[in-house]
C-alpha atoms as a PDB file:
ATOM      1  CA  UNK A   1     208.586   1.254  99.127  1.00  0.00           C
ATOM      2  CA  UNK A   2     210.453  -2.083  98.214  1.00  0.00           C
ATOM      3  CA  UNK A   3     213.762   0.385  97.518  1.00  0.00           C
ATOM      4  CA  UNK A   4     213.695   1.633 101.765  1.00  0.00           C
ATOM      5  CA  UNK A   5     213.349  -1.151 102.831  1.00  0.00           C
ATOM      6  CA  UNK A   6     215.813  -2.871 101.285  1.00  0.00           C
ATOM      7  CA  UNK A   7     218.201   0.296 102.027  1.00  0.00           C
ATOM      8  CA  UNK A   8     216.366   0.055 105.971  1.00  0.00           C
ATOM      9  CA  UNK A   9     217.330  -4.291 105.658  1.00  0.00           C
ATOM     10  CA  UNK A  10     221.157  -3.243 104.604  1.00  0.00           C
ATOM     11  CA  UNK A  11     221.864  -0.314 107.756  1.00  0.00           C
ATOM     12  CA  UNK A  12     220.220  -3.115 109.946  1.00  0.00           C
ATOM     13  CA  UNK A  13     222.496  -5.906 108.709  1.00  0.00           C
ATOM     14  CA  UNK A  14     225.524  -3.843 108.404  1.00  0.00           C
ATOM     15  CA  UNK A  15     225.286  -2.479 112.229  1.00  0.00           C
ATOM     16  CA  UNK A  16     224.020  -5.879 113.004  1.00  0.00           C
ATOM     17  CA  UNK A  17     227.483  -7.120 111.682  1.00  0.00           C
ATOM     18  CA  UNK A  18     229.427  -4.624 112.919  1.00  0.00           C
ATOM     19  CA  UNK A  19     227.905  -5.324 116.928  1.00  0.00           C
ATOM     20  CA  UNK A  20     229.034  -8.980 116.211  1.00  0.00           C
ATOM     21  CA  UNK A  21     232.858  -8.023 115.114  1.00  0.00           C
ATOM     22  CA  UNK A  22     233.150  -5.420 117.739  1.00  0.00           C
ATOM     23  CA  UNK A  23     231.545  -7.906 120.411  1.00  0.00           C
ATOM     24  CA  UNK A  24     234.020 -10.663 119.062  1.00  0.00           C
ATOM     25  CA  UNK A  25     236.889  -8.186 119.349  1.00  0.00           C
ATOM     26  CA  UNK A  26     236.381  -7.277 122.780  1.00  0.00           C
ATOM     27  CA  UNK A  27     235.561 -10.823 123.834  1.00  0.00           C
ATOM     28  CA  UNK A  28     239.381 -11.962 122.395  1.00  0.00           C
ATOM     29  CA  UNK A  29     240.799  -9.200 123.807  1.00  0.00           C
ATOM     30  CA  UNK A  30     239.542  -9.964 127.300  1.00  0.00           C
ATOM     31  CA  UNK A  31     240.921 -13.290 127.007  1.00  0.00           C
ATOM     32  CA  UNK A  32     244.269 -11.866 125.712  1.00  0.00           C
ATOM     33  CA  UNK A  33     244.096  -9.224 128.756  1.00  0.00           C
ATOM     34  CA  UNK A  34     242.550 -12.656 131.103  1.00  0.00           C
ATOM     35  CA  UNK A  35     246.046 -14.337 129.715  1.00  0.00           C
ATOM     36  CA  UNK A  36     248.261 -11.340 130.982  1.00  0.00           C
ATOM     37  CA  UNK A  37     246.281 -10.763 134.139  1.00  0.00           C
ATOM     38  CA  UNK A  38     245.971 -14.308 135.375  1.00  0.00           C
ATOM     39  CA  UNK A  39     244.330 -15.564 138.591  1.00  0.00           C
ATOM     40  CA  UNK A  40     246.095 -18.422 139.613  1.00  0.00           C
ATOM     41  CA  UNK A  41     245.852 -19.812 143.068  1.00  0.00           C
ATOM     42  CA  UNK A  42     242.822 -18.468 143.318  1.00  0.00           C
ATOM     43  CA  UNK A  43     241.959 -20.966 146.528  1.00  0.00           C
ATOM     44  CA  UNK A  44     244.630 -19.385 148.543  1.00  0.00           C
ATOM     45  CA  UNK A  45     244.195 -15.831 147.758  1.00  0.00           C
ATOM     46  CA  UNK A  46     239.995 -16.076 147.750  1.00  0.00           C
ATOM     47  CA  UNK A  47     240.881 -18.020 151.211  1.00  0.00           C
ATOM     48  CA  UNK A  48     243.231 -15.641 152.779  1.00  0.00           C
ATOM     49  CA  UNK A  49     241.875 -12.427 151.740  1.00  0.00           C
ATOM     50  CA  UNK A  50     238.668 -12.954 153.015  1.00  0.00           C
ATOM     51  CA  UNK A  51     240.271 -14.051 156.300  1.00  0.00           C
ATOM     52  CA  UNK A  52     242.205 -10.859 156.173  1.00  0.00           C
ATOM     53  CA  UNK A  53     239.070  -8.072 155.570  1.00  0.00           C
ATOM     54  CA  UNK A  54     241.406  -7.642 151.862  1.00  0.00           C
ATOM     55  CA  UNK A  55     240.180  -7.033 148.163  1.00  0.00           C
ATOM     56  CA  UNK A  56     241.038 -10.377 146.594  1.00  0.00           C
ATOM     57  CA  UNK A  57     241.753  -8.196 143.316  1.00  0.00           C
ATOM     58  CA  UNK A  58     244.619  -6.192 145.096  1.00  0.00           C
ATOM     59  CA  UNK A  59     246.257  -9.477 146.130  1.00  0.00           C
ATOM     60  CA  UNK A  60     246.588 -10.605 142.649  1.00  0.00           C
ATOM     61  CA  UNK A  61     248.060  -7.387 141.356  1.00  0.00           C
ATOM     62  CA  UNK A  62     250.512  -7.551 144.326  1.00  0.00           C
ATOM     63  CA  UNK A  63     251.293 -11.190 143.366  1.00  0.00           C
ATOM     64  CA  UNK A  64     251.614 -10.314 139.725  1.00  0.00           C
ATOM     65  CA  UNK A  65     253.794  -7.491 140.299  1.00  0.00           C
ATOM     66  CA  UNK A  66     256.164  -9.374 143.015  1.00  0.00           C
ATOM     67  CA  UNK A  67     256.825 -12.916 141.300  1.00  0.00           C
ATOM     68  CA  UNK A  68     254.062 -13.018 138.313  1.00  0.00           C
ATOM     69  CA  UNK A  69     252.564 -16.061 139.495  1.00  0.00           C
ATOM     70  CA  UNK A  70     256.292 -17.981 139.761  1.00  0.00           C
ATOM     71  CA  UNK A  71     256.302 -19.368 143.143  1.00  0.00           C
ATOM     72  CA  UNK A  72     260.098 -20.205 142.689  1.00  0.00           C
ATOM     73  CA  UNK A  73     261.016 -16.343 142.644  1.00  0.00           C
ATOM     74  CA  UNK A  74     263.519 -15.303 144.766  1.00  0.00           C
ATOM     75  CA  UNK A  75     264.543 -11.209 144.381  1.00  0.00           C
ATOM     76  CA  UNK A  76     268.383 -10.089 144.702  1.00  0.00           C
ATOM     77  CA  UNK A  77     267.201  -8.804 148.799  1.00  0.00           C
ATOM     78  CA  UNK A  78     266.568 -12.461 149.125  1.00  0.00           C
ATOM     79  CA  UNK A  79     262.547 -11.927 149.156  1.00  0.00           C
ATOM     80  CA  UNK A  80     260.875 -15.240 148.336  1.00  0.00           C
ATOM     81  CA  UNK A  81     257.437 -16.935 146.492  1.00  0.00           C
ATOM     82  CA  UNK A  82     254.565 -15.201 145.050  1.00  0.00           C
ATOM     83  CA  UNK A  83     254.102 -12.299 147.452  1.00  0.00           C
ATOM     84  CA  UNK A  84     258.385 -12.002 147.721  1.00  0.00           C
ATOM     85  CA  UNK A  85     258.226 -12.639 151.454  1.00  0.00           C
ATOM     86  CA  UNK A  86     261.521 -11.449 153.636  1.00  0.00           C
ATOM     87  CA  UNK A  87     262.445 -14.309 156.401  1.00  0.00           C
ATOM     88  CA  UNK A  88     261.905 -12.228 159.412  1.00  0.00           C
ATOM     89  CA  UNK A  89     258.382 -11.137 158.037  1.00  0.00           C
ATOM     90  CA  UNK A  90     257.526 -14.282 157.305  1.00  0.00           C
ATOM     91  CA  UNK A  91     258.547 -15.465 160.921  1.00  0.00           C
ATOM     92  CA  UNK A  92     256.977 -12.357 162.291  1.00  0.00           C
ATOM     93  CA  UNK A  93     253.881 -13.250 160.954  1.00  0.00           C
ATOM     94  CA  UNK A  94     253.776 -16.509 161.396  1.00  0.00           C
ATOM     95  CA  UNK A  95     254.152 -16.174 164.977  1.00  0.00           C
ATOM     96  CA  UNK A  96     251.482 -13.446 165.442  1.00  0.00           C
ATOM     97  CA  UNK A  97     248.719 -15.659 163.774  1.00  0.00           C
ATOM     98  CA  UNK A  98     249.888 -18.528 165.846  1.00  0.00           C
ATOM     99  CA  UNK A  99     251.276 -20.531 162.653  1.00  0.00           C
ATOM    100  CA  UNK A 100     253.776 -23.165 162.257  1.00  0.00           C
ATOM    101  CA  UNK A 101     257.111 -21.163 161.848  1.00  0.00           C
ATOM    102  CA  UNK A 102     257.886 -20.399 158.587  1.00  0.00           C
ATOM    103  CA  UNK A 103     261.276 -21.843 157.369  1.00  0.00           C
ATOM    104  CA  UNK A 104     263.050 -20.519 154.533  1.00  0.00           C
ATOM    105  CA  UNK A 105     261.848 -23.001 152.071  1.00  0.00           C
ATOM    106  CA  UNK A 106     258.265 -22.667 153.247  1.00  0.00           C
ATOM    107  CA  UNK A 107     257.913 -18.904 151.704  1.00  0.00           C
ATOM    108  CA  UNK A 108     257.745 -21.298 148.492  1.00  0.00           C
ATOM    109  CA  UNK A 109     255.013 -23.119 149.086  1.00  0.00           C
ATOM    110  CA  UNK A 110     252.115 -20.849 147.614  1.00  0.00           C
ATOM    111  CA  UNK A 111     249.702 -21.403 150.321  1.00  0.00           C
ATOM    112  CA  UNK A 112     252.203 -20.657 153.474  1.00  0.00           C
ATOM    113  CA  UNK A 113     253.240 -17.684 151.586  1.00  0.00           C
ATOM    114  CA  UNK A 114     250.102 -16.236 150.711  1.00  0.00           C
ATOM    115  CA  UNK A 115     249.271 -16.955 153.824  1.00  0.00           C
ATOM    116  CA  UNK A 116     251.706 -14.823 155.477  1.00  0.00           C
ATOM    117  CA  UNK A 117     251.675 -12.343 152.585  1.00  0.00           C
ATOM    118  CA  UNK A 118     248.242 -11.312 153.162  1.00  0.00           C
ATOM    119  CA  UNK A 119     248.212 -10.991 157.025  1.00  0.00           C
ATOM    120  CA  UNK A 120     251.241  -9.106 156.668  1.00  0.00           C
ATOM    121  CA  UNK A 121     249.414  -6.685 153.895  1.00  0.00           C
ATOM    122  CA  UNK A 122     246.265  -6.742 156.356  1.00  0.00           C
ATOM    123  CA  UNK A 123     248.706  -5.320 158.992  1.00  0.00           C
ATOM    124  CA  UNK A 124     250.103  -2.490 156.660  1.00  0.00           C
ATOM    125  CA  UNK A 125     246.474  -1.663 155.836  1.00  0.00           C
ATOM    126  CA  UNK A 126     245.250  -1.214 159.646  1.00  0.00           C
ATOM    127  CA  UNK A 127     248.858   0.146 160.441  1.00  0.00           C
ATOM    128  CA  UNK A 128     247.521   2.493 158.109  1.00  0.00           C
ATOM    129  CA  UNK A 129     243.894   3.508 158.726  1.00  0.00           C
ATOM    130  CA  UNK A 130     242.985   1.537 155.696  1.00  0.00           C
ATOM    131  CA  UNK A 131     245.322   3.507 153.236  1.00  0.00           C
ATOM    132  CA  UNK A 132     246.138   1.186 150.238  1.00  0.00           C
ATOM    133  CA  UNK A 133     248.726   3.849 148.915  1.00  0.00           C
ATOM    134  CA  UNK A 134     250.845   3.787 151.943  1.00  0.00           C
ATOM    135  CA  UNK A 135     250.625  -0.006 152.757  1.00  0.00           C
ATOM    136  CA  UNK A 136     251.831  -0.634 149.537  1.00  0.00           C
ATOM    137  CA  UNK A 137     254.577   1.301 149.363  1.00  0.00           C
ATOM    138  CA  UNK A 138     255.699  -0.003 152.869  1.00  0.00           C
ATOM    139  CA  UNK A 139     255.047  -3.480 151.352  1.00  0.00           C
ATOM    140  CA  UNK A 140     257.556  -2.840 149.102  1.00  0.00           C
ATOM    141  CA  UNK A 141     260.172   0.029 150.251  1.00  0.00           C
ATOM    142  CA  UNK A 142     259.771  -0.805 154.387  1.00  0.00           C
ATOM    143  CA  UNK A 143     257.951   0.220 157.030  1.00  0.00           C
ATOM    144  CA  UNK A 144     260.844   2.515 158.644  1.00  0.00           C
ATOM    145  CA  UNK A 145     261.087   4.456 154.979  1.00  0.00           C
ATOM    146  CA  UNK A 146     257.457   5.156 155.233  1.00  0.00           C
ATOM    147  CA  UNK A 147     257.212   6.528 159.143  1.00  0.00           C
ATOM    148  CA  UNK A 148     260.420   8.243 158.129  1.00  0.00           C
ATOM    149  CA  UNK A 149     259.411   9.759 154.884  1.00  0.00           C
ATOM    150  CA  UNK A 150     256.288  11.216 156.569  1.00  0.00           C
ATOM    151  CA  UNK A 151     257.496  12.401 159.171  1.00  0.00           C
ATOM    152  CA  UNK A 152     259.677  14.278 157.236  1.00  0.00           C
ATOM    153  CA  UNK A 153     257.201  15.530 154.712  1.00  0.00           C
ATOM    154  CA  UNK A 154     258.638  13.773 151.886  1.00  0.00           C
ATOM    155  CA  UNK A 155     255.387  11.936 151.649  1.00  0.00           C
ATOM    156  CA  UNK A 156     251.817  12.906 152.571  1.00  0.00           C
ATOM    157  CA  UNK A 157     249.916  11.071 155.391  1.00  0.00           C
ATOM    158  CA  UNK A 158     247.504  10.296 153.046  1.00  0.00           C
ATOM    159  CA  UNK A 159     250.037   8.433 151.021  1.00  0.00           C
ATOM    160  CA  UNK A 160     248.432  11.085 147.823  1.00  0.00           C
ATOM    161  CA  UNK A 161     251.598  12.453 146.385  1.00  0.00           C
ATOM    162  CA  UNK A 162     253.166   9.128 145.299  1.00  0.00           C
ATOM    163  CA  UNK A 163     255.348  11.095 142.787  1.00  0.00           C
ATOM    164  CA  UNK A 164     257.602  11.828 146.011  1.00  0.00           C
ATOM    165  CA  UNK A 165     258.946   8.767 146.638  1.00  0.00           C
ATOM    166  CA  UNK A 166     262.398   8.780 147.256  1.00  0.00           C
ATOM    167  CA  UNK A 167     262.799   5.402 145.965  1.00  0.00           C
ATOM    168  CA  UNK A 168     262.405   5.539 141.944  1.00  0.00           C
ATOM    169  CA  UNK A 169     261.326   1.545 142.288  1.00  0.00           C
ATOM    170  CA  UNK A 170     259.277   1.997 144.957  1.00  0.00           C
ATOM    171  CA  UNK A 171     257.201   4.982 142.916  1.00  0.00           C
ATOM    172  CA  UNK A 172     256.715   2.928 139.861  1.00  0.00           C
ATOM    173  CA  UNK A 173     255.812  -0.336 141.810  1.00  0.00           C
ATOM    174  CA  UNK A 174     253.114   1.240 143.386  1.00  0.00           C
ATOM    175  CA  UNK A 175     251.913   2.696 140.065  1.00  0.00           C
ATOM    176  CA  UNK A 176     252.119  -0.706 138.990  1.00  0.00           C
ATOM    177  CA  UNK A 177     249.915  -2.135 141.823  1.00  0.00           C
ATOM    178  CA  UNK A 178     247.251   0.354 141.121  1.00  0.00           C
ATOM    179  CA  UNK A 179     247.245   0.247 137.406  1.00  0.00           C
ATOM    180  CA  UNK A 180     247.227  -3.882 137.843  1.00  0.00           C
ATOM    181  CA  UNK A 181     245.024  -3.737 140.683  1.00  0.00           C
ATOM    182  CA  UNK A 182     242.372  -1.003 138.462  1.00  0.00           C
ATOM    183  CA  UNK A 183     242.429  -4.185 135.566  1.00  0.00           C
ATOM    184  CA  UNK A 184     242.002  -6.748 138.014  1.00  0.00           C
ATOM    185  CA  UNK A 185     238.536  -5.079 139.121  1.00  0.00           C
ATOM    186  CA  UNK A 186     237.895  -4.131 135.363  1.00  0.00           C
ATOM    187  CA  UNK A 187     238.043  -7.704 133.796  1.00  0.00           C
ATOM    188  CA  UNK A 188     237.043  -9.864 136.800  1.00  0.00           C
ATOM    189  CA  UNK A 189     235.040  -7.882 139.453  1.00  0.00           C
ATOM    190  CA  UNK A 190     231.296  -7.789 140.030  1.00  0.00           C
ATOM    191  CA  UNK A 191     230.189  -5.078 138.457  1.00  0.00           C
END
């Protein structure tokens, strides 16, 4: 009798020990993962996503894949701050939501250009019917690709077929987005 249950006493301990490593492991590598997927200006994006009907999450993986978090960035097309705002789309948008006008050093501040990042996004989206494919690869490769590219069947309307993208960045971007966008929900959302 004594013999079980000190055998029964050593299984409990050893899968009692084992829970603890394996629940210490994954709690270090969420904060290693937390580290990599960062949510920084979270009063902006929480602020202007709600404002704009967007996933919060999907803003941070665009952010992270435009400028990872550097509000300095500037891209070779000229594209500026965290959500690598063009001029003209930042003045576009700025006048449609009746906002100061944007000036070229304004796309750095990270509230003006999250700001203007996400209403632009929230157009693409409704442009779209809701279709987070396609208003991310217009986010990135243009709006005229996109009509273009449907309308002549390089792309689906659905925006499914993603491997078709002409442009080789464009294709991996958006597989970026989603992948970033899928850990975003995984390690922060309310699940």
């Amino acid at each position: 009798m004594r013999k079980k249950f000190i055998i029964t006493l050593l299984i409990l301990i050893t899968l009692l020990g084992a829970y603890f490593v394996c629940f210490k492991v994954i709690r270090i590598q969420d904060k290693i993962l937390k580290k990599i997927y960062p949510m920084e200006y979270s009063e902006y994006v929480e602020k202007y996503s709600k404002e704009n009907g967007l996933d919060k999450y999907l803003i941070y993986a665009i952010i992270k894949a435009e400028s990872n978090f550097n509000p300095s960035a500037k891209s070779t097309a000229n594209a500026k701050g965290l959500m690598q705002l063009m001029e003209e789309t930042a003045v576009e948008r700025s006048n449609v939501i009746n906002s100061e006008n944007a000036e070229e050093n304004d796309l750095y501040n990270p509230e003006t250009n999250i700001k203007l990042g996400t209403s632009y996004f929230a157009y693409l989206l409704g442009l779209y019917n809701g279709n987070i494919n396609l208003a991310i690869i217009a986010y990135n490769a243009g709006l005229g690709n996109v009509q273009q590219w449907i309308k002549d069947g390089i792309i689906k309307k659905d925006g499914s077929d993603i491997e078709n993208i002409p442009f080789k960045e464009t294709e991996n971007y958006v597989r970026k987005i989603l992948r970033d966008y899928q850990m975003y929900l995984k390690l922060y959302g309310e699940v």
